[in-house]
PDB file of N, CA and C in Angstrom:
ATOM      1  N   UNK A   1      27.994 109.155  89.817  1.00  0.00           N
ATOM      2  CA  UNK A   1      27.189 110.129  89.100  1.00  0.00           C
ATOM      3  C   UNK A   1      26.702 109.510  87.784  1.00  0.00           C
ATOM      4  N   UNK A   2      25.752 109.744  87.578  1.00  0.00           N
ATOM      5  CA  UNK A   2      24.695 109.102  86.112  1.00  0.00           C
ATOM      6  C   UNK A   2      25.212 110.256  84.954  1.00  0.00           C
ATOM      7  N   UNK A   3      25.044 108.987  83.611  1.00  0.00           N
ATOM      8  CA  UNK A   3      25.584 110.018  82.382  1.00  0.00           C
ATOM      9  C   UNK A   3      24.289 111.297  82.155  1.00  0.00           C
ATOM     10  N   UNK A   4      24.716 112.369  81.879  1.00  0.00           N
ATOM     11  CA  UNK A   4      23.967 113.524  81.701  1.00  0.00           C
ATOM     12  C   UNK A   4      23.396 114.438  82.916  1.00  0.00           C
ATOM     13  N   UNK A   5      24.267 113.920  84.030  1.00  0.00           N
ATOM     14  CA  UNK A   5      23.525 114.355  85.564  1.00  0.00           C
ATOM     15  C   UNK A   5      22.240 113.916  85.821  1.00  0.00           C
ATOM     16  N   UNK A   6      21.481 112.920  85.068  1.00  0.00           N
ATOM     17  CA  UNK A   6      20.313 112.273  85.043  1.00  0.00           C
ATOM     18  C   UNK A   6      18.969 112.625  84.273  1.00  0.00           C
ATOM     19  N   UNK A   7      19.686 113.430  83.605  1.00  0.00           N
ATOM     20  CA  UNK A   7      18.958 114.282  82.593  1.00  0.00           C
ATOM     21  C   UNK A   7      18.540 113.444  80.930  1.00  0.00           C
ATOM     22  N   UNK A   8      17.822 113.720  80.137  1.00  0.00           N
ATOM     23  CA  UNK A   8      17.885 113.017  79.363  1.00  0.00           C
ATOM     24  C   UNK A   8      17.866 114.252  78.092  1.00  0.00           C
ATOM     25  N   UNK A   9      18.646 113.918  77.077  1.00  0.00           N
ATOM     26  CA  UNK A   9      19.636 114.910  75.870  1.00  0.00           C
ATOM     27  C   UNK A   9      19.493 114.260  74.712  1.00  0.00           C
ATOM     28  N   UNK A  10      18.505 115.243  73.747  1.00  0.00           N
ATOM     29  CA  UNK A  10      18.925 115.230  72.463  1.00  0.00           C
ATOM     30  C   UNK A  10      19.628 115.513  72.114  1.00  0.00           C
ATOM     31  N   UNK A  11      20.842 114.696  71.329  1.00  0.00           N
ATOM     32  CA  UNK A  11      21.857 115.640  69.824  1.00  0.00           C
ATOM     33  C   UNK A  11      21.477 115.467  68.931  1.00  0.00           C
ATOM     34  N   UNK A  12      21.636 116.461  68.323  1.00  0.00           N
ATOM     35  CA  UNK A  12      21.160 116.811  66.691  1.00  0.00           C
ATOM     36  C   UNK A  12      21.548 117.374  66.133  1.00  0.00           C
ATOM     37  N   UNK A  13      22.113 116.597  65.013  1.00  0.00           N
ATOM     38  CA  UNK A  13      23.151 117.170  64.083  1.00  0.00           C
ATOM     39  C   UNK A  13      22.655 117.433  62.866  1.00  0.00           C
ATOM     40  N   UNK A  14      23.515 117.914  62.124  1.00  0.00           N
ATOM     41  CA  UNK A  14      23.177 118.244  60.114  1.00  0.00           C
ATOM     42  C   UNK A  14      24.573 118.152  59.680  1.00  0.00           C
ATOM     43  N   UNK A  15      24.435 116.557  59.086  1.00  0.00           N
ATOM     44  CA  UNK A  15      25.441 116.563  58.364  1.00  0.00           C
ATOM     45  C   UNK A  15      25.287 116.158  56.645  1.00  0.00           C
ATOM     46  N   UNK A  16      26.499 115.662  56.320  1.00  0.00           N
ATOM     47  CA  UNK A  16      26.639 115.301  54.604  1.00  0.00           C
ATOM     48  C   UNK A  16      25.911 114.636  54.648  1.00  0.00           C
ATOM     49  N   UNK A  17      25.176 113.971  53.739  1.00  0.00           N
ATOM     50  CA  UNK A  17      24.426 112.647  53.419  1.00  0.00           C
ATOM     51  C   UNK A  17      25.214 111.755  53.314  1.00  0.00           C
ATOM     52  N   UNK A  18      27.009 111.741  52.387  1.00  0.00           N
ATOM     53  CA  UNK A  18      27.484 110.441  52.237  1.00  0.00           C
ATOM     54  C   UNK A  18      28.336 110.375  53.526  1.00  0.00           C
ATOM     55  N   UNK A  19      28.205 110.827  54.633  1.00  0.00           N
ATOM     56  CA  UNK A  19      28.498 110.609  55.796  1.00  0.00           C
ATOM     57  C   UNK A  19      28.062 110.112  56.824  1.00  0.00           C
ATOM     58  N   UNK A  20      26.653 109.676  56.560  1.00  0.00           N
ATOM     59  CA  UNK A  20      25.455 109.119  57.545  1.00  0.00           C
ATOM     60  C   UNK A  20      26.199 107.969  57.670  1.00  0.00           C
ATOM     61  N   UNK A  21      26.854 106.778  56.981  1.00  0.00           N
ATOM     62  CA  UNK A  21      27.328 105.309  57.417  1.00  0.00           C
ATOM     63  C   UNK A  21      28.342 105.605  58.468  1.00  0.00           C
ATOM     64  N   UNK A  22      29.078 106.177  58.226  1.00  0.00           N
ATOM     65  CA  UNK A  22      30.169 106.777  59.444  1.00  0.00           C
ATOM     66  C   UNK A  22      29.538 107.196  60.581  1.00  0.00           C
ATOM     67  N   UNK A  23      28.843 107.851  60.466  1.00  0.00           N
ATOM     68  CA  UNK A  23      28.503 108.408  61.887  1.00  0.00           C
ATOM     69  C   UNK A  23      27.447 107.174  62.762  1.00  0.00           C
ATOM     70  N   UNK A  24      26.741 106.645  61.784  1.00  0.00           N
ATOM     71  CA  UNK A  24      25.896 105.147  62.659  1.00  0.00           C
ATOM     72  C   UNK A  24      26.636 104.544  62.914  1.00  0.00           C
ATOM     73  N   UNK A  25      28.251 104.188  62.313  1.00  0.00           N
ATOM     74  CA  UNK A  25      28.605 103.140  63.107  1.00  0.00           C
ATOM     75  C   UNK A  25      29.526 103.342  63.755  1.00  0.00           C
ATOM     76  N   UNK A  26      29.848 105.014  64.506  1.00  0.00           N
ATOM     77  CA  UNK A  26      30.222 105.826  64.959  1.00  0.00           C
ATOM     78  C   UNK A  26      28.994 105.919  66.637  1.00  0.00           C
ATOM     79  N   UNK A  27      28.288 105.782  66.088  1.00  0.00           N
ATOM     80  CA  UNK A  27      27.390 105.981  67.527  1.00  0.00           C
ATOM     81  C   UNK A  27      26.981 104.669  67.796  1.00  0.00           C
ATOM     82  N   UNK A  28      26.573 103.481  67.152  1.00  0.00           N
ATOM     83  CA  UNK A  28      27.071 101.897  67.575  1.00  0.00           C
ATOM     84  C   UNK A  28      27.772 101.578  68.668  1.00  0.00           C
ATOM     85  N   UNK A  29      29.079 102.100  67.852  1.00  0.00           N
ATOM     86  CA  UNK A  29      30.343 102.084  69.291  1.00  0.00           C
ATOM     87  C   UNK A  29      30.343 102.116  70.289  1.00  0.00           C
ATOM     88  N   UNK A  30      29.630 103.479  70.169  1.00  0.00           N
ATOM     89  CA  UNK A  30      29.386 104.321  71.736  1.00  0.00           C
ATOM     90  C   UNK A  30      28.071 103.589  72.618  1.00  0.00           C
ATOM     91  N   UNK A  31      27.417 103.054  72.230  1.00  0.00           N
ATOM     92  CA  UNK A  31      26.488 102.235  72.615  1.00  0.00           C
ATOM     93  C   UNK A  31      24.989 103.277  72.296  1.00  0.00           C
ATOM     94  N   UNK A  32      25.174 103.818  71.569  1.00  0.00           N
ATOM     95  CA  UNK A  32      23.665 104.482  70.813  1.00  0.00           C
ATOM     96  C   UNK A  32      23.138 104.526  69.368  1.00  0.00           C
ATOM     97  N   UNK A  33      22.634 103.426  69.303  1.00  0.00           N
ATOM     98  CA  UNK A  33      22.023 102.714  68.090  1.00  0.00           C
ATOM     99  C   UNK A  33      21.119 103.662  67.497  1.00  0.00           C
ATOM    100  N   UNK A  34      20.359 103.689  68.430  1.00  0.00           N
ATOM    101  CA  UNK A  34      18.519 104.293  68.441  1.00  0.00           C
ATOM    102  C   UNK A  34      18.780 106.088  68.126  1.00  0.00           C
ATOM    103  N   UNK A  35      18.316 105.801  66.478  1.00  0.00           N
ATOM    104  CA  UNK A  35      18.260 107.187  65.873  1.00  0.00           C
ATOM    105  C   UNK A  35      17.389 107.877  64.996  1.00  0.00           C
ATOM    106  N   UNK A  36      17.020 109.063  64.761  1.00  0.00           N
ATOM    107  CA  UNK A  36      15.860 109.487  63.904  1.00  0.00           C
ATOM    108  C   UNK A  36      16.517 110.189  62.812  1.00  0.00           C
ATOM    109  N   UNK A  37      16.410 109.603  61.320  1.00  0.00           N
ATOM    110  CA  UNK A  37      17.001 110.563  60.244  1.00  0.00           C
ATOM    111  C   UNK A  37      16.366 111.004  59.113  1.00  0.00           C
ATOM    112  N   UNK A  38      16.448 112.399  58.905  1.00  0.00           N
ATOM    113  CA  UNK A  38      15.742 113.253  58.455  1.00  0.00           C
ATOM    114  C   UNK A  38      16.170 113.622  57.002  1.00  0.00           C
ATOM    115  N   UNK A  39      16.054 113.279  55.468  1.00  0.00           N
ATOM    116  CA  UNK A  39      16.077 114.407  54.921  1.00  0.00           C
ATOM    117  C   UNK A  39      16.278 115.695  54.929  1.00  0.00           C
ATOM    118  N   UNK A  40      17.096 116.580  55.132  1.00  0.00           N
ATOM    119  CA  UNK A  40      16.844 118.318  54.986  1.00  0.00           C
ATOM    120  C   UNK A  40      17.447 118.949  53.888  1.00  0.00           C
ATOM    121  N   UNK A  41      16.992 120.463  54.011  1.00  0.00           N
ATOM    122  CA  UNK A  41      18.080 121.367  52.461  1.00  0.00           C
ATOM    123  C   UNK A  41      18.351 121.957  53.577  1.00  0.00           C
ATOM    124  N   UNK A  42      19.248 122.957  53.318  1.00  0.00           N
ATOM    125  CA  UNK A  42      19.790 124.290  53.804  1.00  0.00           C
ATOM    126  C   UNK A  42      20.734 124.748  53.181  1.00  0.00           C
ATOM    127  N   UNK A  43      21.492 125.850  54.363  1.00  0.00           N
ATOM    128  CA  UNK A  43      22.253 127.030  54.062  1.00  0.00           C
ATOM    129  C   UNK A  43      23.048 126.937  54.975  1.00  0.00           C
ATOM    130  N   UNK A  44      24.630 126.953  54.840  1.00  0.00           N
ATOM    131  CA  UNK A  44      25.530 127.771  56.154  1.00  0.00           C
ATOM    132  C   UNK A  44      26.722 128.361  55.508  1.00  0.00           C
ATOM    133  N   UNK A  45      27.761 127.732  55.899  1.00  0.00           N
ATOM    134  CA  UNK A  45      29.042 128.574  55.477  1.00  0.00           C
ATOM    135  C   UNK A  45      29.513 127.520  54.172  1.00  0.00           C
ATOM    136  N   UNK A  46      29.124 126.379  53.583  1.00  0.00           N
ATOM    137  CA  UNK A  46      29.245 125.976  52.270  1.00  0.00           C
ATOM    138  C   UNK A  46      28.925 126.813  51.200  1.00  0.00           C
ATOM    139  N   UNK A  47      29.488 127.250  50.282  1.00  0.00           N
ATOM    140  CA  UNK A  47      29.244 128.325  48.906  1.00  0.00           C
ATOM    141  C   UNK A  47      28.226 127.403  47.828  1.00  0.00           C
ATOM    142  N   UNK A  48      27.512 128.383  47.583  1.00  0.00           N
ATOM    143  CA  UNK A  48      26.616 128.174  46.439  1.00  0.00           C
ATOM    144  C   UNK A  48      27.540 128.109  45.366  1.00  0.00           C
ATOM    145  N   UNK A  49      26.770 126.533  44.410  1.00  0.00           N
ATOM    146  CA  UNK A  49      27.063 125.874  43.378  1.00  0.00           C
ATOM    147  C   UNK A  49      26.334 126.631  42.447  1.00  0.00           C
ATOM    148  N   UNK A  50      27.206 127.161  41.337  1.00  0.00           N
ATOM    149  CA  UNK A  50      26.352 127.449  39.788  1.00  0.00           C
ATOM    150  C   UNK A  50      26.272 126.147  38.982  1.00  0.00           C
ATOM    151  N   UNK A  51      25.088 126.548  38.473  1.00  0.00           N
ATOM    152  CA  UNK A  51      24.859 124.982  37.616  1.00  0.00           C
ATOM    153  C   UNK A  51      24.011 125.412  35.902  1.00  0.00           C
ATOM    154  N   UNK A  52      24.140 124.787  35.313  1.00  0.00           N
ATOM    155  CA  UNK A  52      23.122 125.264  33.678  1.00  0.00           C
ATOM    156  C   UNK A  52      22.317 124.446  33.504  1.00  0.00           C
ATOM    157  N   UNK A  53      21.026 124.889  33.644  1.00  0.00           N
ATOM    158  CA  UNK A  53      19.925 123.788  32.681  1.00  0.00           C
ATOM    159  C   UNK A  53      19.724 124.533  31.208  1.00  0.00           C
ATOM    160  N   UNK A  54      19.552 123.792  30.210  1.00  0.00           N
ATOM    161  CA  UNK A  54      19.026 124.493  28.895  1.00  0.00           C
ATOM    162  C   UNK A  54      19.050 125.921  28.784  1.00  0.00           C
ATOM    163  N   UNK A  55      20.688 125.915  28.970  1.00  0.00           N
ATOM    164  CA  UNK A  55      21.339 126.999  28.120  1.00  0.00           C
ATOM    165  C   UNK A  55      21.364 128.718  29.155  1.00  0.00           C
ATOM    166  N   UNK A  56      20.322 128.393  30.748  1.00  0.00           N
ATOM    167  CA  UNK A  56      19.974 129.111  31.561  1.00  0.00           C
ATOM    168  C   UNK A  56      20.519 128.875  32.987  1.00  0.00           C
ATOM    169  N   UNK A  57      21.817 129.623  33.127  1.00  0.00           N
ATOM    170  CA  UNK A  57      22.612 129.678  34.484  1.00  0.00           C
ATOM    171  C   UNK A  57      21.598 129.612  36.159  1.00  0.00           C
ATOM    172  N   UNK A  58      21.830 128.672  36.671  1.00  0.00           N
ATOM    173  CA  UNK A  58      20.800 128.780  38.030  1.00  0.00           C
ATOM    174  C   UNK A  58      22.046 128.658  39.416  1.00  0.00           C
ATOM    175  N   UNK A  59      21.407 129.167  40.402  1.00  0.00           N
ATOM    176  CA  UNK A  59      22.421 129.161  41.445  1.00  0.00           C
ATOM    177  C   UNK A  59      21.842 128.060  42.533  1.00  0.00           C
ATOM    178  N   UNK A  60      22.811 127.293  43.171  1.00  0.00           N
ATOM    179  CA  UNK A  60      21.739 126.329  44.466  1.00  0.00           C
ATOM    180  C   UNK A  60      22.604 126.510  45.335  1.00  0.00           C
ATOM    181  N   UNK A  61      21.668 127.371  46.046  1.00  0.00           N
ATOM    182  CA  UNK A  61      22.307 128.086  47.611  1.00  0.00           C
ATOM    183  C   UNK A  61      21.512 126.739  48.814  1.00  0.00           C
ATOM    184  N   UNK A  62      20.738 125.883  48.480  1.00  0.00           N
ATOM    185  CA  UNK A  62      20.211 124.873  49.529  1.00  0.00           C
ATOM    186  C   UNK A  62      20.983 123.594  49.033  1.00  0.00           C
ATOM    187  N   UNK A  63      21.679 123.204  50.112  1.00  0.00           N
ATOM    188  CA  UNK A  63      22.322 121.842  49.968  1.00  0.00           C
ATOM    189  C   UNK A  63      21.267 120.714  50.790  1.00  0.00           C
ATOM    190  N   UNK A  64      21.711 119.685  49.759  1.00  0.00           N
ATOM    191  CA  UNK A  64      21.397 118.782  50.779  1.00  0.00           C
ATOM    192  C   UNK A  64      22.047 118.165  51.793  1.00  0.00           C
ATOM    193  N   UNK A  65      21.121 117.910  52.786  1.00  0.00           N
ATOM    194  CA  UNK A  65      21.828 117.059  54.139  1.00  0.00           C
ATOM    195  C   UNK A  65      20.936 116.032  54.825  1.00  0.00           C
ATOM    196  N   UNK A  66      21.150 115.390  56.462  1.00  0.00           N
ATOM    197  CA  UNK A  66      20.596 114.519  56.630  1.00  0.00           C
ATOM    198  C   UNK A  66      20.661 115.262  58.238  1.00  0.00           C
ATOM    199  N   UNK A  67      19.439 115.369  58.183  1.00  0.00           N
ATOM    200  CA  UNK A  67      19.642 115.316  60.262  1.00  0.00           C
ATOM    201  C   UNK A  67      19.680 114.239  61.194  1.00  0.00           C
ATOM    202  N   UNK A  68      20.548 114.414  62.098  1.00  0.00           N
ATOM    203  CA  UNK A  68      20.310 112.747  62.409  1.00  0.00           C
ATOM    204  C   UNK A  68      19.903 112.836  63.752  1.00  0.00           C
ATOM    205  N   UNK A  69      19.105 112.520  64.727  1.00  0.00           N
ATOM    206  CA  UNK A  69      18.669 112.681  66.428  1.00  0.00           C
ATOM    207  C   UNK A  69      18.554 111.734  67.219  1.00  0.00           C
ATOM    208  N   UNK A  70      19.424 111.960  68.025  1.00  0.00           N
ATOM    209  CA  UNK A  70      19.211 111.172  69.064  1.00  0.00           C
ATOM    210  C   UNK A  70      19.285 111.377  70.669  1.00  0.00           C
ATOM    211  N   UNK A  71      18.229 110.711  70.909  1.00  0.00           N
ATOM    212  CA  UNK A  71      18.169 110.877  72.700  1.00  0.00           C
ATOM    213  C   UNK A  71      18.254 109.956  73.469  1.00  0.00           C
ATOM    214  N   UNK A  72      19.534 110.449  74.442  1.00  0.00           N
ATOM    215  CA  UNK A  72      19.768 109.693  74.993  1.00  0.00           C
ATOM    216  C   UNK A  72      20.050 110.221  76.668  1.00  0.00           C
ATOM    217  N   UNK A  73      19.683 108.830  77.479  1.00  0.00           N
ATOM    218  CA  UNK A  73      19.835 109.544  79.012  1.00  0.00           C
ATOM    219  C   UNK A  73      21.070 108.836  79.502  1.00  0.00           C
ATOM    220  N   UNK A  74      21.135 108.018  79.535  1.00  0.00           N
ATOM    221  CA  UNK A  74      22.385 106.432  79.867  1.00  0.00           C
ATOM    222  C   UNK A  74      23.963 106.379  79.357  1.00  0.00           C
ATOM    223  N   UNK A  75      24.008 107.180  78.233  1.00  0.00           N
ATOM    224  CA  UNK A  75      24.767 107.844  77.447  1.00  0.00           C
ATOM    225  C   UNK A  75      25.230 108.826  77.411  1.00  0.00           C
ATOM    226  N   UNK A  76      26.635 109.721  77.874  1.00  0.00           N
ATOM    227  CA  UNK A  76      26.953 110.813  78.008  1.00  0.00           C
ATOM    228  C   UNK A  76      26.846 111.393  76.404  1.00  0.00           C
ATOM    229  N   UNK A  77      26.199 112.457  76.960  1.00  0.00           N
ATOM    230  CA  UNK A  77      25.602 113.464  75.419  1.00  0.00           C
ATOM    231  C   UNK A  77      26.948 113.455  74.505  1.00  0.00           C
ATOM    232  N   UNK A  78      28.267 113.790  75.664  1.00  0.00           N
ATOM    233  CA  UNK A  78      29.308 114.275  74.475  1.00  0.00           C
ATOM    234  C   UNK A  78      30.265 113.112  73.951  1.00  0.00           C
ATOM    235  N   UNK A  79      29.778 111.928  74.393  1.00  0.00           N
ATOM    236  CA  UNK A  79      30.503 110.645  73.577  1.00  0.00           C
ATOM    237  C   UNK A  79      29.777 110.280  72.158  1.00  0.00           C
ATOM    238  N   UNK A  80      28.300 110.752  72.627  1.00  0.00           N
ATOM    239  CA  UNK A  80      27.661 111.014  71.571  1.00  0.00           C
ATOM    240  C   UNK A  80      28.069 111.792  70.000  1.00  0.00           C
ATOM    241  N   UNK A  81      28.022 113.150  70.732  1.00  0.00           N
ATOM    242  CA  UNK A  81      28.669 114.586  70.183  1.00  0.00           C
ATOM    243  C   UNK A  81      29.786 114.248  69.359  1.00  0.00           C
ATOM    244  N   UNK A  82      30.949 113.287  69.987  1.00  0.00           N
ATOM    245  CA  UNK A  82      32.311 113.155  69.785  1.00  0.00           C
ATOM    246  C   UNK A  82      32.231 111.889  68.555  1.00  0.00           C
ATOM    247  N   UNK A  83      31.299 111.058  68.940  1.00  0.00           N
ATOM    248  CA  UNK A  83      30.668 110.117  67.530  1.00  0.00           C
ATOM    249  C   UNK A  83      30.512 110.371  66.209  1.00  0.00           C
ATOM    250  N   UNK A  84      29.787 111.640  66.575  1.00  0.00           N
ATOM    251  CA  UNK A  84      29.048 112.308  65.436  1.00  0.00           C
ATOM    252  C   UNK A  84      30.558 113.365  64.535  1.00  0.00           C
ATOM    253  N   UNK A  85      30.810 114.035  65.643  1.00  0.00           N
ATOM    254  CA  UNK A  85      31.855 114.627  64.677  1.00  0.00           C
ATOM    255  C   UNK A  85      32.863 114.155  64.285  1.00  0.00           C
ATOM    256  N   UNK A  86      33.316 112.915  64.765  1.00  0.00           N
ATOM    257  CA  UNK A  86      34.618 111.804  64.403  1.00  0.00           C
ATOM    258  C   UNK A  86      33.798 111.324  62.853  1.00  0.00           C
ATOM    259  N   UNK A  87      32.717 110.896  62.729  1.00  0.00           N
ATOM    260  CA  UNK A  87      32.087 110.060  61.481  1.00  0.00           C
ATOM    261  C   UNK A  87      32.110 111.158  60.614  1.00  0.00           C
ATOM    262  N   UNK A  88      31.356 112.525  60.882  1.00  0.00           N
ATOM    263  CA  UNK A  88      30.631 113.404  59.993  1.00  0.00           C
ATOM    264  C   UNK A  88      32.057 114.321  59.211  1.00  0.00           C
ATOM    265  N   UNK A  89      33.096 114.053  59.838  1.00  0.00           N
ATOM    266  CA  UNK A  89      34.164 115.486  59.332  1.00  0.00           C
ATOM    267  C   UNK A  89      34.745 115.220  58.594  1.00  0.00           C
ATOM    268  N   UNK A  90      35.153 115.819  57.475  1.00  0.00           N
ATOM    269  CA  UNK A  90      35.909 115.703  55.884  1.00  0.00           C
ATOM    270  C   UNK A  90      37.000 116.747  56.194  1.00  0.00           C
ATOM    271  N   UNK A  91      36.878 118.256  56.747  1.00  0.00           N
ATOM    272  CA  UNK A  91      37.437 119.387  56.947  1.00  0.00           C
ATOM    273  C   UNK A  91      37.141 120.159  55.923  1.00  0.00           C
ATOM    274  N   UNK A  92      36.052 120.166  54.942  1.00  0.00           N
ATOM    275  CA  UNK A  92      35.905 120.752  54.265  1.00  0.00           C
ATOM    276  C   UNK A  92      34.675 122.201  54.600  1.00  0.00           C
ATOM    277  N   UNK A  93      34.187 123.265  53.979  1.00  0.00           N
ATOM    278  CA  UNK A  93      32.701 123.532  54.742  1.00  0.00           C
ATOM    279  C   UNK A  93      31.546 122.992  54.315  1.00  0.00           C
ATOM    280  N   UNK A  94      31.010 122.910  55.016  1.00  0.00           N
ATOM    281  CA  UNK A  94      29.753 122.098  54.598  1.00  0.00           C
ATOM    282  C   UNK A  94      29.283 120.735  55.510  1.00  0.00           C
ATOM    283  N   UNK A  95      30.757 120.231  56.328  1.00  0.00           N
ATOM    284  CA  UNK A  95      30.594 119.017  57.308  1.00  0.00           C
ATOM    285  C   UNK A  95      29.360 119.600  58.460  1.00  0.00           C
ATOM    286  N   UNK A  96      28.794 120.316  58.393  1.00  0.00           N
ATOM    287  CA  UNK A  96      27.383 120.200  59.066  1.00  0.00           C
ATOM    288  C   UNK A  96      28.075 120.867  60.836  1.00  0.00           C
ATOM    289  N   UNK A  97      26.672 120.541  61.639  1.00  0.00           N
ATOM    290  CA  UNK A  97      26.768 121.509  63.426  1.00  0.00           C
ATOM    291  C   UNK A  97      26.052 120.278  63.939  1.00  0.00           C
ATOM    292  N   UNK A  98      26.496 120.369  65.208  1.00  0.00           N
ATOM    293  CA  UNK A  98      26.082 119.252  66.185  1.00  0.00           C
ATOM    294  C   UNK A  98      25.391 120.160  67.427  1.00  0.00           C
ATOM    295  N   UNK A  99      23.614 119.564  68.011  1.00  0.00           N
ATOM    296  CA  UNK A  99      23.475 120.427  69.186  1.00  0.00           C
ATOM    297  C   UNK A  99      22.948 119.420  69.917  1.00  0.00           C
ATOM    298  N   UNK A 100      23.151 119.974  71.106  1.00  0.00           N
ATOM    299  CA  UNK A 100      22.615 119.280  72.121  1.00  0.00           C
ATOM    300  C   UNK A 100      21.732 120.261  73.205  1.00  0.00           C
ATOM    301  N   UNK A 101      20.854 119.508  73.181  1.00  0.00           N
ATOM    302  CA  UNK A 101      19.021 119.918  73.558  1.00  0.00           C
ATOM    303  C   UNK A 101      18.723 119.504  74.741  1.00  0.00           C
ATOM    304  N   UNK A 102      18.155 120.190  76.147  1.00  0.00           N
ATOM    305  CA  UNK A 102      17.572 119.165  77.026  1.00  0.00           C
ATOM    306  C   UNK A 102      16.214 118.723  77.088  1.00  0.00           C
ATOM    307  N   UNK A 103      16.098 117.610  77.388  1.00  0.00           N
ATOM    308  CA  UNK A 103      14.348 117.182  76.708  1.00  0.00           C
ATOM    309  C   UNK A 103      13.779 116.957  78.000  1.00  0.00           C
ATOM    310  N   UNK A 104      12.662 118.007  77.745  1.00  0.00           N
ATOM    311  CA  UNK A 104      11.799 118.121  79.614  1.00  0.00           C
ATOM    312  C   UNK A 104      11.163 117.013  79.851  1.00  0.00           C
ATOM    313  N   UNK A 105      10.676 116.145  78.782  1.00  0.00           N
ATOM    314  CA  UNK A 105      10.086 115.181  79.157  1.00  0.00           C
ATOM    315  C   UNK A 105       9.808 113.992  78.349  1.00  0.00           C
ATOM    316  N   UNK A 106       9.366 112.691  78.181  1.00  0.00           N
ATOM    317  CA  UNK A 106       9.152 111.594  77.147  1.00  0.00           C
ATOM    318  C   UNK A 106       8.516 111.028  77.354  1.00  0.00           C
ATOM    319  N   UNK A 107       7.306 110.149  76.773  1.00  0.00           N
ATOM    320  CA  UNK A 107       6.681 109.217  76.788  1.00  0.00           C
ATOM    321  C   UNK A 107       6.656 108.138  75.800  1.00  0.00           C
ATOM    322  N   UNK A 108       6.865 106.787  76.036  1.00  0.00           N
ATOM    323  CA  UNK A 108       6.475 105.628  75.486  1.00  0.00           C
ATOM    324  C   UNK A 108       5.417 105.373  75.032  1.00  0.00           C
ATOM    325  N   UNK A 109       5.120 105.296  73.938  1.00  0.00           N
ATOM    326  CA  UNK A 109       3.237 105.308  73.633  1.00  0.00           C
ATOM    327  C   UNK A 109       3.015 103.742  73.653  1.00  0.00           C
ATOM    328  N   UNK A 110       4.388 103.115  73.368  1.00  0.00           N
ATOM    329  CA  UNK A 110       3.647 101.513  73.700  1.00  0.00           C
ATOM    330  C   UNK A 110       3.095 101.075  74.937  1.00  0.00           C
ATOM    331  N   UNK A 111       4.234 100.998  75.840  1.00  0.00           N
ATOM    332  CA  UNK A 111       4.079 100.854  77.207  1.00  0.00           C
ATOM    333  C   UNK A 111       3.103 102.260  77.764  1.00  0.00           C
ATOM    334  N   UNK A 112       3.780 103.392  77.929  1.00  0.00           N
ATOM    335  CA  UNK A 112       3.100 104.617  78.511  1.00  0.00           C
ATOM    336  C   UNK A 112       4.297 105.114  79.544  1.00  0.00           C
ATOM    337  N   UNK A 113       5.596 104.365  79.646  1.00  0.00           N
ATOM    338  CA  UNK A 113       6.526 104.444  80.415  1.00  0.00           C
ATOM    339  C   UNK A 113       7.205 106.100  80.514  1.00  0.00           C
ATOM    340  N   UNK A 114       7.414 106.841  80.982  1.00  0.00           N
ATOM    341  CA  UNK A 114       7.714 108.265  81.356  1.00  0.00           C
ATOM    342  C   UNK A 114       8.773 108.615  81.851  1.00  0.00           C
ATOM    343  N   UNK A 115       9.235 109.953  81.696  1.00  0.00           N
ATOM    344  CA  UNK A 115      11.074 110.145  82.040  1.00  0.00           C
ATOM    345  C   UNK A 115      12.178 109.099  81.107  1.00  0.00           C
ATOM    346  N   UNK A 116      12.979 108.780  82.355  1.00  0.00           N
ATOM    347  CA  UNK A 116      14.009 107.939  81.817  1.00  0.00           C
ATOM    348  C   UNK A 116      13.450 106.625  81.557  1.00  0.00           C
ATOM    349  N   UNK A 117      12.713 106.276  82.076  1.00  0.00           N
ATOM    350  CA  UNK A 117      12.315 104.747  81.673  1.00  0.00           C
ATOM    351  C   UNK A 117      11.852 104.706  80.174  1.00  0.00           C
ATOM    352  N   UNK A 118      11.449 106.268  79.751  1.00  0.00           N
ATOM    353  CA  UNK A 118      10.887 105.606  78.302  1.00  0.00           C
ATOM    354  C   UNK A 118      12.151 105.831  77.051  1.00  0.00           C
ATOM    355  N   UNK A 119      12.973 106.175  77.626  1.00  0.00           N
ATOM    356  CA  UNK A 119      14.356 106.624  76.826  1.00  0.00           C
ATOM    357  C   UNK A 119      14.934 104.898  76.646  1.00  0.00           C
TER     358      UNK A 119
END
């Protein structure tokens, strides 16, 4: 049987920013290099920080984070999954969510290669 039932799977996570080195060389391992990383802010179960500029109390309910994506067909999604949350976890809140996506379809714009071949 082929990893993913032959399917090909985004994961995509949101984690810490000073956690991104861990988790790349966390998915290295696993044999999935090939990744897309994103800048993001948000919101989840981490508590808003009070902070003072010039003398005027402000609240920052958007943290920063880093999304990180990757698709893979050759690669079981949850060695992936298991990458990501082995690198990304402190146990604190705020260590970010991991999902996994099925992707109907892909193309190679170099080649033009389609399905799994362009993964």
């Amino acid at each position: 049987m082929s990893a993913n039932d032959g399917e090909i799977k985004m994961v995509m996570a949101v984690i810490r920013p000073d956690k991104l080195a861990d988790v790349k060389r966390g998915l290295a391992e696993v044999g999935a290099p090939s990744l897309t990383v994103t800048n993001v802010s948000g919101r989840g179960s981490q508590p808003a920080k009070k902070g003072q500029w010039r003398g005027e109390e402000y609240t920052v309910d958007l943290h920063q984070k880093v999304k990180v994506e990757c698709v893979v067909s050759d690669i079981p999604a949850e060695d992936v999954v298991e990458a990501i949350r082995d690198g990304a976890h402190t146990g604190e809140p705020g260590d970010g969510k991991v999902f996994v996506l099925p992707v109907d379809s892909a193309v190679q714009v170099r080649t033009g290669k389609e399905g799994l071949d362009a993964v």
